[in-house]
Protein backbone atom coordinates (compact mmCIF):
# COMPACT_ATOMS: atom_id res chain seq x y z
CA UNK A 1 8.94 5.17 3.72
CA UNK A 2 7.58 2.98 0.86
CA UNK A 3 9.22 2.56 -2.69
CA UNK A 4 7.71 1.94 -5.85
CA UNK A 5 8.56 -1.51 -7.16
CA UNK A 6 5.96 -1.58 -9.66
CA UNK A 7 7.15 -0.91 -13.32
CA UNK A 8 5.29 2.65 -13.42
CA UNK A 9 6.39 6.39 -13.21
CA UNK A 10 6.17 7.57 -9.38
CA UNK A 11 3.51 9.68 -10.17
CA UNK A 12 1.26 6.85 -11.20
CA UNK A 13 2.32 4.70 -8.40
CA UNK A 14 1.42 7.34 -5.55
CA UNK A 15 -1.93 8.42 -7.78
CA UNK A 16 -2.79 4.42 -7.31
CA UNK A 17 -1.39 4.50 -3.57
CA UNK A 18 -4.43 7.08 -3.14
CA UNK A 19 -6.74 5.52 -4.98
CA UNK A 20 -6.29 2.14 -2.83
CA UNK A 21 -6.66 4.23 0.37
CA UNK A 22 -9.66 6.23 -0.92
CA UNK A 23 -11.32 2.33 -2.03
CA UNK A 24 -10.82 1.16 1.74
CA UNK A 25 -11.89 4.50 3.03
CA UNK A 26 -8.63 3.88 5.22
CA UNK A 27 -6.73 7.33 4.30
CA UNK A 28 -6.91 8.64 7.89
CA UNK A 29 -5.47 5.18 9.48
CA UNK A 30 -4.01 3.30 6.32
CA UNK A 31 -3.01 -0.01 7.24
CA UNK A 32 -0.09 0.34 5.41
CA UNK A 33 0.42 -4.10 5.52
CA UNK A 34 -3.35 -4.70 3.22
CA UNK A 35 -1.97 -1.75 0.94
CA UNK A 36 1.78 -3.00 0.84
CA UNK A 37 -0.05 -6.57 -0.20
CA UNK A 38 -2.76 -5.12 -2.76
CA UNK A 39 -0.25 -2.94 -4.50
CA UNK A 40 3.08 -4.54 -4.55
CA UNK A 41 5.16 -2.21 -2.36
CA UNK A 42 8.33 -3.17 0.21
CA UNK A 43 8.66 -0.82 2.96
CA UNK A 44 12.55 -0.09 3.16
CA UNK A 45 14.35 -0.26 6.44
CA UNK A 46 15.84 2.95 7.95
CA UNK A 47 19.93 1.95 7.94
């Protein structure tokens, strides 16, 4: 899973998550590493 490190509310953040995949036409197959860079996000390791 991803977490929101960008100063905005989490619905805002997963609105824009959308919008990114919806811009690169990627939503089936996001490549999650372009969208992490684009948008600011850090995946978090499972512990």
């Amino acid at each position: 899973m991803y977490r929101n490190t960008m100063r905005c509310s989490e619905e805002d953040y997963y609105a824009l998550v959308c919008a990114v995949e919806r811009y690169l036409n990627i939503a089936d197959d996001p490549d999650w590493k372009i969208i992490c860079a684009i948008i600011g996000i850090e995946e978090e390791e499972d512990v």
